[in-house]
C-alpha atoms as a PDB file:
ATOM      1  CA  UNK A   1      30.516  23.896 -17.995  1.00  0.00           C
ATOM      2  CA  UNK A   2      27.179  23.298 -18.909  1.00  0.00           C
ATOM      3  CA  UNK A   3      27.719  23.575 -22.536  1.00  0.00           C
ATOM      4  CA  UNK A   4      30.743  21.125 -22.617  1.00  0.00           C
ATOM      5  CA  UNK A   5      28.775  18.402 -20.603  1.00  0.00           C
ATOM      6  CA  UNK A   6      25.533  18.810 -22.706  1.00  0.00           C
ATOM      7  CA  UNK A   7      27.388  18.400 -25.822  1.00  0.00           C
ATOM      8  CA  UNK A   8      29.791  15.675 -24.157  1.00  0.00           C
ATOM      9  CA  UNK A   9      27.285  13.517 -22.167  1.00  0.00           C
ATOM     10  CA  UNK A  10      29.062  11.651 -19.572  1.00  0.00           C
ATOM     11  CA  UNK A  11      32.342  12.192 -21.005  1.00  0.00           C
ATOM     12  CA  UNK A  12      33.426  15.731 -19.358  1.00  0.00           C
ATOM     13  CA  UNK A  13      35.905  15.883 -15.669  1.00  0.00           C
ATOM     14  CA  UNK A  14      35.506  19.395 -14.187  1.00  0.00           C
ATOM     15  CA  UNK A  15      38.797  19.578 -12.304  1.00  0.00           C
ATOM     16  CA  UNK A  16      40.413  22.628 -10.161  1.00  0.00           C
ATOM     17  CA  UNK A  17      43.765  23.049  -9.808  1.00  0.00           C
ATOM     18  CA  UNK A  18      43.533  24.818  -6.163  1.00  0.00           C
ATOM     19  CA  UNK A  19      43.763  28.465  -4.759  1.00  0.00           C
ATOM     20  CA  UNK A  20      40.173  28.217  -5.334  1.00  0.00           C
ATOM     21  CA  UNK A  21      38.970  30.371  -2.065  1.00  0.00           C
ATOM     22  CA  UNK A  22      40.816  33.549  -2.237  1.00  0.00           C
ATOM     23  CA  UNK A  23      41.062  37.295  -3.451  1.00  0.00           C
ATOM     24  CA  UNK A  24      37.496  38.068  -3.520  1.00  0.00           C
ATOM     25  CA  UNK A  25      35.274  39.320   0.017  1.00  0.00           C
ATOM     26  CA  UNK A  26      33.883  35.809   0.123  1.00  0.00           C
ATOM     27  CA  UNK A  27      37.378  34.541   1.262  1.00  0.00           C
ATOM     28  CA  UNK A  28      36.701  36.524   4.821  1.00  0.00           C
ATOM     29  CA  UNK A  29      33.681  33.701   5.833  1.00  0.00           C
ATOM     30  CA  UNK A  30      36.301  30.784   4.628  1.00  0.00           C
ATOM     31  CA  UNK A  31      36.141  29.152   8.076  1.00  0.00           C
ATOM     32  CA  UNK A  32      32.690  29.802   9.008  1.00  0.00           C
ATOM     33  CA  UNK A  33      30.787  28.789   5.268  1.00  0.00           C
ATOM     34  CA  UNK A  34      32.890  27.285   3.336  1.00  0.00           C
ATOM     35  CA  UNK A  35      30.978  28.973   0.665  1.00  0.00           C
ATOM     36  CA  UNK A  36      34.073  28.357  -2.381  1.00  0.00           C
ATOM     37  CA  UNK A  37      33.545  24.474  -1.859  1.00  0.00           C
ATOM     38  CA  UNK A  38      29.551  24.633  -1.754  1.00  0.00           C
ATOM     39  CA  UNK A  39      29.810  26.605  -4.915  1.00  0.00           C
ATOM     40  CA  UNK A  40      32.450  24.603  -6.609  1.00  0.00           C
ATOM     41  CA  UNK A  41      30.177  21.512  -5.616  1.00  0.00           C
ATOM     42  CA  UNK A  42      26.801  23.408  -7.311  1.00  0.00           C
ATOM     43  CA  UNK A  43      29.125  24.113 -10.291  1.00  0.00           C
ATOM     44  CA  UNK A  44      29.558  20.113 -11.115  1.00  0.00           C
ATOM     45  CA  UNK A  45      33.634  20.296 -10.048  1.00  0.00           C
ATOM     46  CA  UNK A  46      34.510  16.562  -9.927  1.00  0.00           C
ATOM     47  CA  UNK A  47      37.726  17.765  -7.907  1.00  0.00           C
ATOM     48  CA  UNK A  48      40.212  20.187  -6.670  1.00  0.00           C
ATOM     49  CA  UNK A  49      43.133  20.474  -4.657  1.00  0.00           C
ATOM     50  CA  UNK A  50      44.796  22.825  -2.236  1.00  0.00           C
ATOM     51  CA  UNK A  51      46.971  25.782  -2.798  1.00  0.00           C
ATOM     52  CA  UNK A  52      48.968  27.552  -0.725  1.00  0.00           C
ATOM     53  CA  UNK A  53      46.078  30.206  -0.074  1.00  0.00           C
ATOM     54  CA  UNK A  54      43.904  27.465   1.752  1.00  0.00           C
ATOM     55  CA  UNK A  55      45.980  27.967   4.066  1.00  0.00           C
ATOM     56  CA  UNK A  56      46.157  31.257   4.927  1.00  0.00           C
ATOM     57  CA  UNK A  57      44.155  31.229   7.899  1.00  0.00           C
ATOM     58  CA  UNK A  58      46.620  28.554   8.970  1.00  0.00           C
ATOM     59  CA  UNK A  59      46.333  25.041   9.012  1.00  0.00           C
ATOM     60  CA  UNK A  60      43.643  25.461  12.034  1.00  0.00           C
ATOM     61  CA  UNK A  61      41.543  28.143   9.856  1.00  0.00           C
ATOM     62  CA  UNK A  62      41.748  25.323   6.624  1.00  0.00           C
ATOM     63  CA  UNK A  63      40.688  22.362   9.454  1.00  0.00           C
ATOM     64  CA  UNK A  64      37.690  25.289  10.520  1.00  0.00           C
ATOM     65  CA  UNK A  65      36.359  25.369   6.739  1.00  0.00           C
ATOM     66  CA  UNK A  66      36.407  21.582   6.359  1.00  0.00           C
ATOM     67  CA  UNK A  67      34.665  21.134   9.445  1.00  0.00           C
ATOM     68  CA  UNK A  68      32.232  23.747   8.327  1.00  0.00           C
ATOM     69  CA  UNK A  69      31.571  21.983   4.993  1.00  0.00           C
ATOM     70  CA  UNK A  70      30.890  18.867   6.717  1.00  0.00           C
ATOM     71  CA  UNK A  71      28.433  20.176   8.993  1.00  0.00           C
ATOM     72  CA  UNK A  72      26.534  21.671   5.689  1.00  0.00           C
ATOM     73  CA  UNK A  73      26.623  18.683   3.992  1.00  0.00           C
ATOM     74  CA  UNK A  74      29.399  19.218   1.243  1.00  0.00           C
ATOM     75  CA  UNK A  75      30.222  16.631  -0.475  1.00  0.00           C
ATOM     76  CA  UNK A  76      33.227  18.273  -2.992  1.00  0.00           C
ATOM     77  CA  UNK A  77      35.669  15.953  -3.570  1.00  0.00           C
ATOM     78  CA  UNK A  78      39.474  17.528  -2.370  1.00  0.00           C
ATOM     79  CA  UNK A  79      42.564  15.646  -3.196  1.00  0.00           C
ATOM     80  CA  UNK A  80      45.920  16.289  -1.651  1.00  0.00           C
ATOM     81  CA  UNK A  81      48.812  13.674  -1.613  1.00  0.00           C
ATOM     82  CA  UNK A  82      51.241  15.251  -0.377  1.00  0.00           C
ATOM     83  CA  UNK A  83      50.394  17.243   2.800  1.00  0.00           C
ATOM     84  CA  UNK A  84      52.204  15.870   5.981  1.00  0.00           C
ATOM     85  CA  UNK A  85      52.357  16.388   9.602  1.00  0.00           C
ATOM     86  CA  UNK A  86      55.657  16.762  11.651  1.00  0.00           C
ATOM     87  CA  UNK A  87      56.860  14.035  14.160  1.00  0.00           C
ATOM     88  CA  UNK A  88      54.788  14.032  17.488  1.00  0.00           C
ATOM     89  CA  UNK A  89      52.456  16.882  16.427  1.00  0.00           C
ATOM     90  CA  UNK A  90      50.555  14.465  14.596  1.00  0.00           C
ATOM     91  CA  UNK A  91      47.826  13.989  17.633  1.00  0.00           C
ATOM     92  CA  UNK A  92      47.696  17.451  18.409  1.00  0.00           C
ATOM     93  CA  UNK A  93      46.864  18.494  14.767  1.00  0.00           C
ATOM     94  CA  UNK A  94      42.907  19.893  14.236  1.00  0.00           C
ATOM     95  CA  UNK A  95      44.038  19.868  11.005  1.00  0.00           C
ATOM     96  CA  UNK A  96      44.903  15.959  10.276  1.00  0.00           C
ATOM     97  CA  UNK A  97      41.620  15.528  12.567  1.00  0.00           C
ATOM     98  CA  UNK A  98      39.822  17.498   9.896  1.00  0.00           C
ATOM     99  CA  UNK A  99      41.193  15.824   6.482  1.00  0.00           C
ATOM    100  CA  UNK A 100      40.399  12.621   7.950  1.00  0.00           C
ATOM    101  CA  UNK A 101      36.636  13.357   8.675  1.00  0.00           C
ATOM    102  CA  UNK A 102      35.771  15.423   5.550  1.00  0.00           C
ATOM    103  CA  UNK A 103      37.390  13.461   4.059  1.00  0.00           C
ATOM    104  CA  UNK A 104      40.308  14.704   1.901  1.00  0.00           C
ATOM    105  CA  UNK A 105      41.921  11.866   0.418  1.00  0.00           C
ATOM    106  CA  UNK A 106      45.320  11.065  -1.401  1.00  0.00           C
ATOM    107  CA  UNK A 107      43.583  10.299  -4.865  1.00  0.00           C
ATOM    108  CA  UNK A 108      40.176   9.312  -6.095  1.00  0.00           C
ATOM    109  CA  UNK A 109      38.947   7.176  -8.968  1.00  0.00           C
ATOM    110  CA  UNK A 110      35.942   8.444 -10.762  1.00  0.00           C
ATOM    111  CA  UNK A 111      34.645   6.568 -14.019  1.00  0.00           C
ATOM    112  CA  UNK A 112      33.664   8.342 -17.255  1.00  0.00           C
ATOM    113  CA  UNK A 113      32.601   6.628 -20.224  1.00  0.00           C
ATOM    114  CA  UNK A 114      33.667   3.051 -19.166  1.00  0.00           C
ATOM    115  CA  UNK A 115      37.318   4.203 -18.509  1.00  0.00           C
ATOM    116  CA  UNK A 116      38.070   4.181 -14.610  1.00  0.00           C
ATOM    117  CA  UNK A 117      40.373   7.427 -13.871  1.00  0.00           C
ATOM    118  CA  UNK A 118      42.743   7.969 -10.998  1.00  0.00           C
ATOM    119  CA  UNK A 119      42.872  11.709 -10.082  1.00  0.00           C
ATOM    120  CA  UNK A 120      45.258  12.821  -7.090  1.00  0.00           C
ATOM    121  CA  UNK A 121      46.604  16.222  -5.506  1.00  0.00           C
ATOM    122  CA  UNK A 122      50.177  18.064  -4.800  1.00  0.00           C
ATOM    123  CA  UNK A 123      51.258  20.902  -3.725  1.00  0.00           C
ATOM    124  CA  UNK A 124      54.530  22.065  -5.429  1.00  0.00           C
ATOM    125  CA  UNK A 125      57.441  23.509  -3.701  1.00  0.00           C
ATOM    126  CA  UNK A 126      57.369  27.066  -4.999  1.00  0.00           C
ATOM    127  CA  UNK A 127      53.766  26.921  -3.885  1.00  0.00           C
ATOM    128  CA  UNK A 128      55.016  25.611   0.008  1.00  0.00           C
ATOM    129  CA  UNK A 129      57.274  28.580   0.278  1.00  0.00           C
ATOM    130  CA  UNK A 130      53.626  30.781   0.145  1.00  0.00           C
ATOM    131  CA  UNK A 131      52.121  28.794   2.742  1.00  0.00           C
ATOM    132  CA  UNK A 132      51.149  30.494   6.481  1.00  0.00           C
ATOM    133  CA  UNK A 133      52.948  27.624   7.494  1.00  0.00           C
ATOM    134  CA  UNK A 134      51.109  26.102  10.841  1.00  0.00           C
ATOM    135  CA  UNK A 135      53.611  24.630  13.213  1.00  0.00           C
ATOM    136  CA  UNK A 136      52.489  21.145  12.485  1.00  0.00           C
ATOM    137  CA  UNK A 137      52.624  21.354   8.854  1.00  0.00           C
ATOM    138  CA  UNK A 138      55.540  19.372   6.694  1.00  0.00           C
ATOM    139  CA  UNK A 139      55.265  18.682   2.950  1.00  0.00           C
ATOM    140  CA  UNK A 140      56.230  15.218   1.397  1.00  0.00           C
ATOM    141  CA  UNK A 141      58.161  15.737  -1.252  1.00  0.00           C
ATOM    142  CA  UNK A 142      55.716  15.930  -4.501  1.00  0.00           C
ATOM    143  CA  UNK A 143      57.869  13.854  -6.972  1.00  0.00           C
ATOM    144  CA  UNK A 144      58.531  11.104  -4.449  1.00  0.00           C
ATOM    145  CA  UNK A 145      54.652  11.347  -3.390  1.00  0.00           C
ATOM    146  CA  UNK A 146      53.357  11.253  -6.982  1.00  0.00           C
ATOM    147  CA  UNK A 147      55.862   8.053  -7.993  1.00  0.00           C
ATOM    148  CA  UNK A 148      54.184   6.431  -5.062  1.00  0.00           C
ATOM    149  CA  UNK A 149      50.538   7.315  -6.014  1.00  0.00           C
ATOM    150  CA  UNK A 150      50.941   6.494  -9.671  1.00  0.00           C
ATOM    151  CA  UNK A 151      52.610   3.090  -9.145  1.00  0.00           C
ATOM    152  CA  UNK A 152      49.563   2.542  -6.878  1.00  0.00           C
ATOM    153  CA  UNK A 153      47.104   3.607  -9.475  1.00  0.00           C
ATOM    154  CA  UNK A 154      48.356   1.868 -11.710  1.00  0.00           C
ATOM    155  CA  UNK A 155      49.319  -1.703 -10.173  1.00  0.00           C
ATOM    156  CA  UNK A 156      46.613  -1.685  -7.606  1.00  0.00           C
ATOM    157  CA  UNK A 157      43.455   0.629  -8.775  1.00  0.00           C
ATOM    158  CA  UNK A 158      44.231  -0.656 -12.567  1.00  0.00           C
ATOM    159  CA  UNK A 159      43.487   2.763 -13.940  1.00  0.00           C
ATOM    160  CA  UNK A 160      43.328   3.687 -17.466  1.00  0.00           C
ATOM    161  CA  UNK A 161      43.889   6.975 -17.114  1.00  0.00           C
ATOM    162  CA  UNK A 162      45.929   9.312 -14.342  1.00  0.00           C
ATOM    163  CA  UNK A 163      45.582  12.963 -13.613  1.00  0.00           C
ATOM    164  CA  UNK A 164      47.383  15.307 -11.330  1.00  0.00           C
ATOM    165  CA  UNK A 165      45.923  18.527  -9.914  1.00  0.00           C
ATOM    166  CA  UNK A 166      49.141  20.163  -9.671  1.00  0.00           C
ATOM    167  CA  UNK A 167      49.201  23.151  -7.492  1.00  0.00           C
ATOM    168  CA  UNK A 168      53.055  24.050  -8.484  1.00  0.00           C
ATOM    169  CA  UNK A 169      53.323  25.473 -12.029  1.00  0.00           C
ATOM    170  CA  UNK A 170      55.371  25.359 -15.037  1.00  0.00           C
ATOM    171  CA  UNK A 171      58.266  28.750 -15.718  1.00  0.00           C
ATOM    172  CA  UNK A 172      60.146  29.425 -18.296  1.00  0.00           C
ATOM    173  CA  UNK A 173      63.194  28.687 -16.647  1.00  0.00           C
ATOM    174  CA  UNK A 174      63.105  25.001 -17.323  1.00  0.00           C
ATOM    175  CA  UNK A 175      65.428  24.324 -13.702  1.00  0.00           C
ATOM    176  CA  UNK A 176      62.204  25.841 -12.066  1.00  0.00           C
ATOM    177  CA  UNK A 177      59.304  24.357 -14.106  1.00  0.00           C
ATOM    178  CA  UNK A 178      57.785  21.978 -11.467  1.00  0.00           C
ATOM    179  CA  UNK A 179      55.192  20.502 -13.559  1.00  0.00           C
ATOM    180  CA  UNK A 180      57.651  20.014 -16.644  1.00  0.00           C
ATOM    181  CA  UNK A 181      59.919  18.163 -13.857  1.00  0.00           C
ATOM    182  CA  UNK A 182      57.180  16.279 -12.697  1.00  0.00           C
ATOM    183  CA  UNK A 183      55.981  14.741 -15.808  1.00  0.00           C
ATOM    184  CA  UNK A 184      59.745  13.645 -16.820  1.00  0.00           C
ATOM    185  CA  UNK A 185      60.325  11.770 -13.223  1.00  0.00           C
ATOM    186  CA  UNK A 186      57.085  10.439 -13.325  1.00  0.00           C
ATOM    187  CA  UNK A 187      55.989   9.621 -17.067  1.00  0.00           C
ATOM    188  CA  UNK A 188      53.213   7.488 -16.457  1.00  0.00           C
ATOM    189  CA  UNK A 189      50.907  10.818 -15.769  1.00  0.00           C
ATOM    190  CA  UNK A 190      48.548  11.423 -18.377  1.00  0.00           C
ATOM    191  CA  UNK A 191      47.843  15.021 -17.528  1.00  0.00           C
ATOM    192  CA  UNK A 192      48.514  17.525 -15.060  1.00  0.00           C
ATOM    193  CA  UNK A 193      46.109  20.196 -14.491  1.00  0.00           C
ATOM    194  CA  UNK A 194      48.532  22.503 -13.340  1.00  0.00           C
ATOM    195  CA  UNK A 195      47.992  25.745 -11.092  1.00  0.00           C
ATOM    196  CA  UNK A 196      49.726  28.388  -8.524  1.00  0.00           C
ATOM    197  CA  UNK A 197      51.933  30.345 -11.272  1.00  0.00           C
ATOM    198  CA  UNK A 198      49.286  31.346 -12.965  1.00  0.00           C
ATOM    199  CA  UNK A 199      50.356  30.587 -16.677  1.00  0.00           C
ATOM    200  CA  UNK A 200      48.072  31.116 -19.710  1.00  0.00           C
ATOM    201  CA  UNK A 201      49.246  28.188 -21.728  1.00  0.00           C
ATOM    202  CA  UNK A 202      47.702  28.893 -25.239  1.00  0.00           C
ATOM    203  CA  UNK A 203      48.802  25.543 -26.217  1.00  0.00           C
ATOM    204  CA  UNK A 204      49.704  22.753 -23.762  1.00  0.00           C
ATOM    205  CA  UNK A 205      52.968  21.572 -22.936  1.00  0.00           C
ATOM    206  CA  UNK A 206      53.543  18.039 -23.960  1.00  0.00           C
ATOM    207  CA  UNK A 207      56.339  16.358 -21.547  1.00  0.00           C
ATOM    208  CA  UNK A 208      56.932  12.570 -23.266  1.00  0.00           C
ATOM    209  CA  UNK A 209      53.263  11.177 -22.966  1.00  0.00           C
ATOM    210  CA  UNK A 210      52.238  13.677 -20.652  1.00  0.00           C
ATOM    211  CA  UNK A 211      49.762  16.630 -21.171  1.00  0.00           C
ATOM    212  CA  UNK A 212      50.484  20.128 -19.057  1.00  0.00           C
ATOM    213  CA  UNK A 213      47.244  22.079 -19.045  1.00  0.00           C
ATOM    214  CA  UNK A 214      47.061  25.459 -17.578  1.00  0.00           C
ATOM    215  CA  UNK A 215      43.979  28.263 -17.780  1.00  0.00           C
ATOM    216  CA  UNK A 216      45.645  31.329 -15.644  1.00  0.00           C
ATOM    217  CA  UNK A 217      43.778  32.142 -12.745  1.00  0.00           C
ATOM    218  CA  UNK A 218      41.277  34.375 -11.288  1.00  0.00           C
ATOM    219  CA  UNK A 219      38.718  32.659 -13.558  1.00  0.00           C
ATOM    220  CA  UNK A 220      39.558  34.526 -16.560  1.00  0.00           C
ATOM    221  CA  UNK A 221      39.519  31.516 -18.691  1.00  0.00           C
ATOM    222  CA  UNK A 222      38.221  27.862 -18.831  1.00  0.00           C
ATOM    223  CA  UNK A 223      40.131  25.446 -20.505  1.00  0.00           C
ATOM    224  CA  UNK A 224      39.041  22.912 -22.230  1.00  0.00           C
ATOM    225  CA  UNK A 225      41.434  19.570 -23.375  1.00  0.00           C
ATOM    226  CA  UNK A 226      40.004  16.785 -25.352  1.00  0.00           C
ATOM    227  CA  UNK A 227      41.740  13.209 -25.012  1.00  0.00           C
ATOM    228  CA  UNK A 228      41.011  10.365 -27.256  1.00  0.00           C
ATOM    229  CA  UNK A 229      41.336   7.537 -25.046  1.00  0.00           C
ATOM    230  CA  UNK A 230      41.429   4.058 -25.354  1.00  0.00           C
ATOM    231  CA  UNK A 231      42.311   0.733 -22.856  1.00  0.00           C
ATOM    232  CA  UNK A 232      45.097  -0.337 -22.775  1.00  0.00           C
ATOM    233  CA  UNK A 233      46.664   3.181 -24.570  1.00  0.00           C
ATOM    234  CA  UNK A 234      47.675   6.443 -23.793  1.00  0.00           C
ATOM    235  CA  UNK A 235      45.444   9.328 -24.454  1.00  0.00           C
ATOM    236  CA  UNK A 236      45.646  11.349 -27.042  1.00  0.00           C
ATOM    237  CA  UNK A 237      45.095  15.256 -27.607  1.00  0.00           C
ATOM    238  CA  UNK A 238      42.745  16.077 -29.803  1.00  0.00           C
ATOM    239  CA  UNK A 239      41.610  19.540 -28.612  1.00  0.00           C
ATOM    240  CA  UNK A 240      42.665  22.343 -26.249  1.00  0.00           C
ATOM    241  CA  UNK A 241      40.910  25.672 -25.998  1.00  0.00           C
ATOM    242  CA  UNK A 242      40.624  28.479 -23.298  1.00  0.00           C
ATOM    243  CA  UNK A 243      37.475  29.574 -23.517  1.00  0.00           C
ATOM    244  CA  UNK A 244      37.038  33.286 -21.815  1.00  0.00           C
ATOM    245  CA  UNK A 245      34.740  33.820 -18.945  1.00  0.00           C
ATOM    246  CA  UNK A 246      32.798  37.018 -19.995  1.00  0.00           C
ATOM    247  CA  UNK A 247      30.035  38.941 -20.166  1.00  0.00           C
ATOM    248  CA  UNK A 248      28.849  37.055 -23.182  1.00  0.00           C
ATOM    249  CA  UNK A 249      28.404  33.543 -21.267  1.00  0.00           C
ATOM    250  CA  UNK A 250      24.655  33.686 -19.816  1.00  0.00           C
ATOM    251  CA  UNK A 251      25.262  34.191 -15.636  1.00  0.00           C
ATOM    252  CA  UNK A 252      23.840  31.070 -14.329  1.00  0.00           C
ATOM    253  CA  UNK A 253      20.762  31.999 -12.315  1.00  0.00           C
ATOM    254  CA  UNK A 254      21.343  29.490  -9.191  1.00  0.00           C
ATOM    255  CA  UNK A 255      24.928  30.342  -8.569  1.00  0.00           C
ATOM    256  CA  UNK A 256      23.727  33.862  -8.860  1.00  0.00           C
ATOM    257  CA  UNK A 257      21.109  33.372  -5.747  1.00  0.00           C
ATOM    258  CA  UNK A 258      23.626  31.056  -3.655  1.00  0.00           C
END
């Protein structure tokens, strides 16, 4: 990351697709430190999203992390659109309590380079069947969501350029490819970062106008896209590469001691 952004000055978004706090011991003190968000903040992430394994402590173990990263200070920016609460369990919810006072909003806009950039989070159906589902829980239906955030983006927060941290994949099968589906309902996305299936996407997908990016998982790989954009256009790819996390990449010495 540090590379990229020394040889890209002000031009580089570090984004995270979500599933970011499980499968390692570290995952065990979720509620009580929050430690995956404190790192991902040290590590320069601009934003991530949720996955279905944020939740599985259950929506009151997810509301115990935030509230444990806001007591620490964190300020990592999370983005989730789509995550709802049922009819007349939304006052009894610790977890609405908690998105509200971390905060974890719908979108964000974060400028780069003198280009203002909407970034927003889903959580894909595949992904929702995964979920410890807490009885107050009930997902908005991403398409719908992301038409509404878009138009909103676009019309409103005049953005120049919109990204989707996609926790719901792509497939072969195309019937079941949620991020394929997503960038044909809703066109005006310029990329989706896309996450839960865990593809390795040596190239990217390109859906119309719309760039699918995916790394894998378990932070095996790093990928890197390069857009040339300009107002008033839509981006264009001019470099993808998944760069493997090994042995040969110099262990940075503070995330070592944290």
């Amino acid at each position: 990351i540090k590379q990229v952004q020394a040889e890209n000055p002000g031009q580089v978004l570090v984004l995270d697709a979500g599933d970011f706090s499980m499968g390692t011991l570290a995952h065990t003190l979720f509620r009580q430190e929050a430690a995956e968000l404190r790192l991902l903040e040290m590590m320069g992430y601009d934003a991530t999203t949720f996955g279905n394994h944020e939740f599985d402590f259950d929506s009151d173990g997810l509301a115990a992390m935030l509230k444990s990263a806001r007591e620490k200070g964190v300020k990592m920016p999370v983005v989730a659109a789509n995550i709802g609460f049922k009819k007349g369990m939304e006052d009894q919810s610790g977890l609405r309590w908690a998105l509200n006072e971390y905060p974890v909003r719908p979108y964000l806009i974060v400028e780069r380079n003198g280009l203002r950039i909407g970034i927003f989070g889903l959580l894909g159906k595949d992904a929702a069947h995964d979920l410890i589902w807490g009885e107050d829980i009930l997902l908005k239906d991403p398409v719908k969501t992301a038409q509404g955030i878009v138009k909103r983006l676009k019309d409103q927060e005049r953005v120049d350029l919109v990204v989707c941290l996609s926790h719901a994949g792509t497939s072969p099968v195309k019937g079941h490819s949620e991020d394929e589906i997503l960038a044909a309902e809703v066109p005006d996305i310029d990329v989706i970062i896309s996450g839960h299936s865990h593809t390795v996407l040596s190239r990217p997908i390109i859906k119309g106008s719309t760039v699918i990016a995916s790394a894998g998982c378990y932070g095996a790989r790093a990928g890197v896209l390069t857009l040339r954009c300009t107002r008033g256009q839509r981006p264009v790819l001019t470099g993808y590469k998944l760069q493997a996390i090994d042995a040969s990449i110099p262990a940075d010495a503070g995330i070592q001691k944290m």
